[in-house]
Protein backbone atom coordinates (compact mmCIF):
# COMPACT_ATOMS: atom_id res chain seq x y z
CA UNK A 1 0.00 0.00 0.00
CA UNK A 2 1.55 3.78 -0.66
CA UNK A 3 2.98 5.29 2.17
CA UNK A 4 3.00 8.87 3.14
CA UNK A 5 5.80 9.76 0.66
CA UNK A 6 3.89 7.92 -2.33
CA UNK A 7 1.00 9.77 -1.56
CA UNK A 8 2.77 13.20 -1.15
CA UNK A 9 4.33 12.43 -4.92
CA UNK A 10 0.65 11.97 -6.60
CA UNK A 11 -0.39 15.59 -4.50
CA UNK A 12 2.29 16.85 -5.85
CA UNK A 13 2.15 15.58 -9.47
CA UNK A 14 -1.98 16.54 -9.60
CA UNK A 15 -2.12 19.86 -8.06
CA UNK A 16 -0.67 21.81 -10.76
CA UNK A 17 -3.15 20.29 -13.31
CA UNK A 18 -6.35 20.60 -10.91
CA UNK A 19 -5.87 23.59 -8.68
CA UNK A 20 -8.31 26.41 -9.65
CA UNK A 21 -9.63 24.21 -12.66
CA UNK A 22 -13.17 23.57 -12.51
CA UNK A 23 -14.92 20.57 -13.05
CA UNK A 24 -16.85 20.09 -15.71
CA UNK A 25 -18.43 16.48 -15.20
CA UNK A 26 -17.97 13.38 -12.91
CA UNK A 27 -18.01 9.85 -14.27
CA UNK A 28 -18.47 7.04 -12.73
CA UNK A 29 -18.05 3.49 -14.44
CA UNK A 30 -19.11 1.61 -11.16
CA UNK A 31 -21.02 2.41 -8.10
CA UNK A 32 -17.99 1.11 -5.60
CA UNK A 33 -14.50 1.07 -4.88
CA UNK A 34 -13.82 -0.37 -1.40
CA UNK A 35 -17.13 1.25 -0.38
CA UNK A 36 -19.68 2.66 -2.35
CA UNK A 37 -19.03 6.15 -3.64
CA UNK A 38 -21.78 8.33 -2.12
CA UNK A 39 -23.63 10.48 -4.60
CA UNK A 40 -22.95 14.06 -3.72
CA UNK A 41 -19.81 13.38 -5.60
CA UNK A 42 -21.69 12.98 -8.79
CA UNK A 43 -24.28 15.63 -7.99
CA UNK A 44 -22.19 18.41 -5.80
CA UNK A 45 -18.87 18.37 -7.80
CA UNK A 46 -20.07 19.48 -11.20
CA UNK A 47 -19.46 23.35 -11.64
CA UNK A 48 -16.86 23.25 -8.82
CA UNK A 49 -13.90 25.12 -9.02
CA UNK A 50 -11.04 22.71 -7.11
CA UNK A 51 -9.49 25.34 -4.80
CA UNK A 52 -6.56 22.86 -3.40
CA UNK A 53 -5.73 19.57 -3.58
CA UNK A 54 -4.68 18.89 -0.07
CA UNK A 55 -3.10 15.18 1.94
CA UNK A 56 -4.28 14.27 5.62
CA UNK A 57 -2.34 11.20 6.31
CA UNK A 58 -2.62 8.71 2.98
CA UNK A 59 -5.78 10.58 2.17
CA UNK A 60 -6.20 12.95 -0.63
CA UNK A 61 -8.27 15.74 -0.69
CA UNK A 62 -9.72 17.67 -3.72
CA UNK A 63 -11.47 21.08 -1.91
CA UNK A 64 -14.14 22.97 -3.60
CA UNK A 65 -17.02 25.69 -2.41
CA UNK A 66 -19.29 22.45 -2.25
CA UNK A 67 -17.34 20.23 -0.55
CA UNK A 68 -14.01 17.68 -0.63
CA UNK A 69 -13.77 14.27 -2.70
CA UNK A 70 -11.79 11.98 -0.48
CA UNK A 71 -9.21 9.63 -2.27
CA UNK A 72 -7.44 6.98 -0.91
CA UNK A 73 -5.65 4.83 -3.42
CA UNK A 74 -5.50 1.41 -1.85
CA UNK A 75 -3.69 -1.43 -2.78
CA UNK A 76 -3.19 -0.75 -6.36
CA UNK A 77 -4.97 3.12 -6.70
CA UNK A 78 -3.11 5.82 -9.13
CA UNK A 79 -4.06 8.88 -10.06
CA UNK A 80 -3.34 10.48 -13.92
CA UNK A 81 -4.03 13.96 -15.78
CA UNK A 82 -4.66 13.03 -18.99
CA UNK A 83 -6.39 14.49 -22.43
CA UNK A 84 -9.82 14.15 -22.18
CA UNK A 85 -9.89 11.78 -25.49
CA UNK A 86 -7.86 9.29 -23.78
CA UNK A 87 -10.03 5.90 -23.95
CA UNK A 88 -10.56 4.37 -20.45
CA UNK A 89 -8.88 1.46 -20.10
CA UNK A 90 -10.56 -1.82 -18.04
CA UNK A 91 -9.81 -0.57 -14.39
CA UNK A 92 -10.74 3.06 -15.18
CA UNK A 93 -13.23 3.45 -12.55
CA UNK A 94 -13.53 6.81 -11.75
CA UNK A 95 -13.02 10.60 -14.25
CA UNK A 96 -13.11 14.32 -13.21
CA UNK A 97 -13.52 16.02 -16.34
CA UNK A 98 -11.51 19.37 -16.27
CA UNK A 99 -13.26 22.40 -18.42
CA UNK A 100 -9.83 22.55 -20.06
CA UNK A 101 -10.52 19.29 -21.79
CA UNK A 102 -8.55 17.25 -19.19
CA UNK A 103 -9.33 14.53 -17.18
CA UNK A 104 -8.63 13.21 -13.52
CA UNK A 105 -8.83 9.48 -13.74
CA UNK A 106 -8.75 6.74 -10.94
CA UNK A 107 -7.27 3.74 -11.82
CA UNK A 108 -7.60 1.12 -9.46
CA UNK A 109 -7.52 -2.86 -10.37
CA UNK A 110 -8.06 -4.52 -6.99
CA UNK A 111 -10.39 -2.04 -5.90
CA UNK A 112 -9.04 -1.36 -2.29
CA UNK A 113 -8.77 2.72 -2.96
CA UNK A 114 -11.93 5.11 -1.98
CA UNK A 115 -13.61 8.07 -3.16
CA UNK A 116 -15.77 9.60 -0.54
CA UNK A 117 -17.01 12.96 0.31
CA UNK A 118 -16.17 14.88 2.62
CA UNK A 119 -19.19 18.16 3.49
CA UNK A 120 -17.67 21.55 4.10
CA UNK A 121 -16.77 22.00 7.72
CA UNK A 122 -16.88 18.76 9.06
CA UNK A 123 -13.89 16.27 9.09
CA UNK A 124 -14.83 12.93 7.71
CA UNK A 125 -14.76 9.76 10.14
CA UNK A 126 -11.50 8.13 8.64
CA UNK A 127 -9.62 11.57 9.17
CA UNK A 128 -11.26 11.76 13.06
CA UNK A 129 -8.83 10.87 15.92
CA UNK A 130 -5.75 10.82 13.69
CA UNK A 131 -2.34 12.13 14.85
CA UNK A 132 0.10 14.46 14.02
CA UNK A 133 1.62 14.58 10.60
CA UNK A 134 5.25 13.28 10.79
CA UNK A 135 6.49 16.22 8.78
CA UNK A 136 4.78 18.75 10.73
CA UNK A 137 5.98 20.50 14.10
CA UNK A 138 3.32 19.08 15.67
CA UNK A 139 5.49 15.67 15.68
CA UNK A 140 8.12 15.50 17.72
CA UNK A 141 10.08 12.88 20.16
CA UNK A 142 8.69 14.53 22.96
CA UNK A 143 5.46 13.46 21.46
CA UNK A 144 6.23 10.27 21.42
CA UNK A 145 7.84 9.97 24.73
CA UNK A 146 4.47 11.34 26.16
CA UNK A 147 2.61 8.92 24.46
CA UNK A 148 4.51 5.34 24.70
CA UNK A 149 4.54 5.59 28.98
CA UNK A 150 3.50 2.28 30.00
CA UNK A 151 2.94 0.45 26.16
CA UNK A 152 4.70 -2.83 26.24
CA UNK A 153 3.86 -3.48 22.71
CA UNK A 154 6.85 -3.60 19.71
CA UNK A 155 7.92 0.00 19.09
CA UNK A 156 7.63 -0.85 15.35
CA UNK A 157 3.65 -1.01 15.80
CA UNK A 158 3.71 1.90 17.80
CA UNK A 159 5.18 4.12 15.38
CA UNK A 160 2.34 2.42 12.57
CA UNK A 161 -0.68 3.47 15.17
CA UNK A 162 -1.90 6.19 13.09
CA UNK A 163 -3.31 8.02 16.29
CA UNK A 164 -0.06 8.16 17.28
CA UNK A 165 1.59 9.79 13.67
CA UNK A 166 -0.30 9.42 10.26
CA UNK A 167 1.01 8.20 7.30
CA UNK A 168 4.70 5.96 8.70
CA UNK A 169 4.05 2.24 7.22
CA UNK A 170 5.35 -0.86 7.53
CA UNK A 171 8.52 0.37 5.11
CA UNK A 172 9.36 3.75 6.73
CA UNK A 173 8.98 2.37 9.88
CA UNK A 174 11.78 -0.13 9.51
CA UNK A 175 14.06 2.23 7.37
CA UNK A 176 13.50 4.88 10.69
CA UNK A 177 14.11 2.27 13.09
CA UNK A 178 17.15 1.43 11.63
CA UNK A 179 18.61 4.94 11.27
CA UNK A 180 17.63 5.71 14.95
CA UNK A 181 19.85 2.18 16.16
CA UNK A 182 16.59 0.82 17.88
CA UNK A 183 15.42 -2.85 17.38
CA UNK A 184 11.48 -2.86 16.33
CA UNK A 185 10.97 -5.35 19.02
CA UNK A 186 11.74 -2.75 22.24
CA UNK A 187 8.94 -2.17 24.14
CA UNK A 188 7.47 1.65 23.28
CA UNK A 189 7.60 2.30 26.66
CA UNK A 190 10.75 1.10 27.22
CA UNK A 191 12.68 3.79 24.57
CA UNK A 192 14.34 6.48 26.36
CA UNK A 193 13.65 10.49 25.76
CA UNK A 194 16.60 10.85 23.66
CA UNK A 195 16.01 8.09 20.83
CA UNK A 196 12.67 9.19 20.85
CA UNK A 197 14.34 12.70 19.07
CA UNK A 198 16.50 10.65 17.77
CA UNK A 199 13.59 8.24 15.93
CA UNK A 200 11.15 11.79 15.12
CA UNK A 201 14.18 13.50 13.89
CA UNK A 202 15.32 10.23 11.25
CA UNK A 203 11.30 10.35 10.02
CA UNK A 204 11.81 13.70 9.02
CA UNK A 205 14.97 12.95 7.31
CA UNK A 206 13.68 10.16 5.57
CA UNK A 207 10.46 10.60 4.43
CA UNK A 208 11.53 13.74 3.23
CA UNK A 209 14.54 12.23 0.91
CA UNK A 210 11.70 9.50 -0.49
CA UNK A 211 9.31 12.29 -0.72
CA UNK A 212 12.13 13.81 -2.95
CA UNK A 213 13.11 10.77 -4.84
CA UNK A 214 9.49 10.31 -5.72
CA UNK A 215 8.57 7.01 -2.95
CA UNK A 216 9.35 3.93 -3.22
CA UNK A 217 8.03 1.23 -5.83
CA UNK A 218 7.24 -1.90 -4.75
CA UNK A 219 4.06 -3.71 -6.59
CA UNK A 220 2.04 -1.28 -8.18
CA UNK A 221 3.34 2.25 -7.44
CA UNK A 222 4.31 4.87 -10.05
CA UNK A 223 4.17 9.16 -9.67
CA UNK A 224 1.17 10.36 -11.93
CA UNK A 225 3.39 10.77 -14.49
CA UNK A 226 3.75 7.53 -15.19
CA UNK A 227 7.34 7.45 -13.65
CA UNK A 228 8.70 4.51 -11.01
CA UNK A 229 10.02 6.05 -7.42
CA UNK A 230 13.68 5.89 -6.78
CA UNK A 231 13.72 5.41 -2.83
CA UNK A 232 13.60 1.89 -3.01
CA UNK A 233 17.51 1.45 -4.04
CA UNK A 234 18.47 3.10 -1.37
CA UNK A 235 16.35 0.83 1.63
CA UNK A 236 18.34 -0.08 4.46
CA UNK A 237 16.56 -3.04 5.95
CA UNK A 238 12.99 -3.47 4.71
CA UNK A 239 12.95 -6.16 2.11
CA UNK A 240 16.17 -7.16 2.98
CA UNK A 241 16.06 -9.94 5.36
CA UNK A 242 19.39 -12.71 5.50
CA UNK A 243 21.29 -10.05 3.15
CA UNK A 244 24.61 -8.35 5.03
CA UNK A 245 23.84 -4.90 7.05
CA UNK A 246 24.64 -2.18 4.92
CA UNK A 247 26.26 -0.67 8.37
CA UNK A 248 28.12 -3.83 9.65
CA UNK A 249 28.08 -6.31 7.28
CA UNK A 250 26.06 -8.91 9.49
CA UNK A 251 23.19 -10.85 8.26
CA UNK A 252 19.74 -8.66 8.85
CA UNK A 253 17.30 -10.95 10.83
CA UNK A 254 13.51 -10.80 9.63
CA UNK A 255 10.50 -11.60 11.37
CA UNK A 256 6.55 -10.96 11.62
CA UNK A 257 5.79 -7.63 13.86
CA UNK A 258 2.09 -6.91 13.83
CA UNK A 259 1.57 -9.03 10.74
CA UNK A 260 3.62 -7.01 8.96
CA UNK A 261 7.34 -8.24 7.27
CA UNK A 262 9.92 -6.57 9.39
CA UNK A 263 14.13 -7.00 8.82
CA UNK A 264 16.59 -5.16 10.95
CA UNK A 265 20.08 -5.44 12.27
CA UNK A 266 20.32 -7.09 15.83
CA UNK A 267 23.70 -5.66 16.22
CA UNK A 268 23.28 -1.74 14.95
CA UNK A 269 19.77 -1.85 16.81
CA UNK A 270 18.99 -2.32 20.23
């Protein structure tokens, strides 16, 4: 599933093409994504004018006077500006049509990404409750200090508790982890102060150079453009269980945290 920095590159790559462009019509080839798309999409968003495209967590939001469409892109979700003549291809489920004569169009083959609306003023349910966002100055060690006191579960799943910080997945989590020399297996409560600014501080670093690079590709990510993200050659640990530490040449150990694939290096983490 994108992560924060995936999600980040498709704002990025749509924003110029959408951003005060009004839409001209909405078409919808099915009825449901993940859940069914509610219909003030197709009635409210005709006529808007999209006044930002905005991310909250791994959500996407496209603003207007009437209201905000609320994209998630799942499993398998991408997002594309293209000509307005371009034929729709067999998982082309969703198009804004552009008054330009461009089109927004959700591609989405397994059908785990959302569109959902989102009424001006409120905050939809998914985006209720969420934390900070990593990049932000809201997120901090401190903030995590305050809020792993007395957790005995894997720090690794700790840092993936979205109430705790939005958008850090199962790869960023293991590539932080790793830069901040703690095991994914420490107890949350159980990290001191100082690797806490140590762990915030790496986020920053890295989600930053993948949000440069363009994310990471594994399975079906690409940037709108069409083009693969680069982040993925430079990984440290995730994906990379039995292969030599690129830090101490020992074999990374790999195991299941939370469900979730997790490598790391029992001798630069502890």
């Amino acid at each position: 599933m994108p992560e924060l920095p995936e999600v980040e590159t498709t704002r990025r790559g749509i924003a110029p093409h959408l951003e005060g462009h009004r839409i001209r019509d909405v078409v919808l080839r099915r009825p449901d994504l993940r859940w069914p798309i509610p219909p003030e999409v197709a009635a409210r968003l005709p006529g808007q004018r999209i006044d930002a495209v905005r991310r909250r967590a791994k959500y996407l939001l496209l603003d207007t006077a009437a209201g905000s469409a609320l994209l998630h892109l799942g499993m398998s979700g991408s997002l594309r500006v293209l000509p307005g003549v371009t034929a729709p291809g067999a998982h082309d489920h969703v198009d804004l049509a552009l008054a330009g004569g461009r089109v927004l169009r959700f591609h989405d083959p397994r059908r785990f990404g959302s569109l959902l609306w989102q009424p001006p003023g409120e905050v939809h349910p998914l985006l209720r409750g969420l934390g900070p966002e990593p990049l932000s100055d809201g997120f901090d060690g401190d903030w995590l200090h305050a809020r792993s006191r007395g957790r005995k579960a894997p720090v690794k799943s700790f840092l993936m508790d979205q109430r705790i910080v939005v958008g850090v997945g199962n790869i960023y989590a293991a590539e932080v982890l790793f830069a901040a020399g703690i095991s994914p297996w420490r107890a949350a409560g159980r990290v001191s102060l100082a690797r806490y600014r140590l762990l915030a501080d790496a986020a920053k670093e890295i989600l930053m150079a993948a949000i440069e690079r363009g994310g990471t590709t594994l399975r079906d990510f690409t940037a709108p453009d069409g083009a693969p993200g680069y982040f993925e050659q430079e990984l440290a640990v995730y994906g990379r269980g039995g292969e030599p530490c690129r830090a101490c040449g020992r074999p990374l150990r790999q195991d299941w945290i939370g469900q979730r694939a997790s490598a790391w290096c029992a001798h630069c983490q502890r």
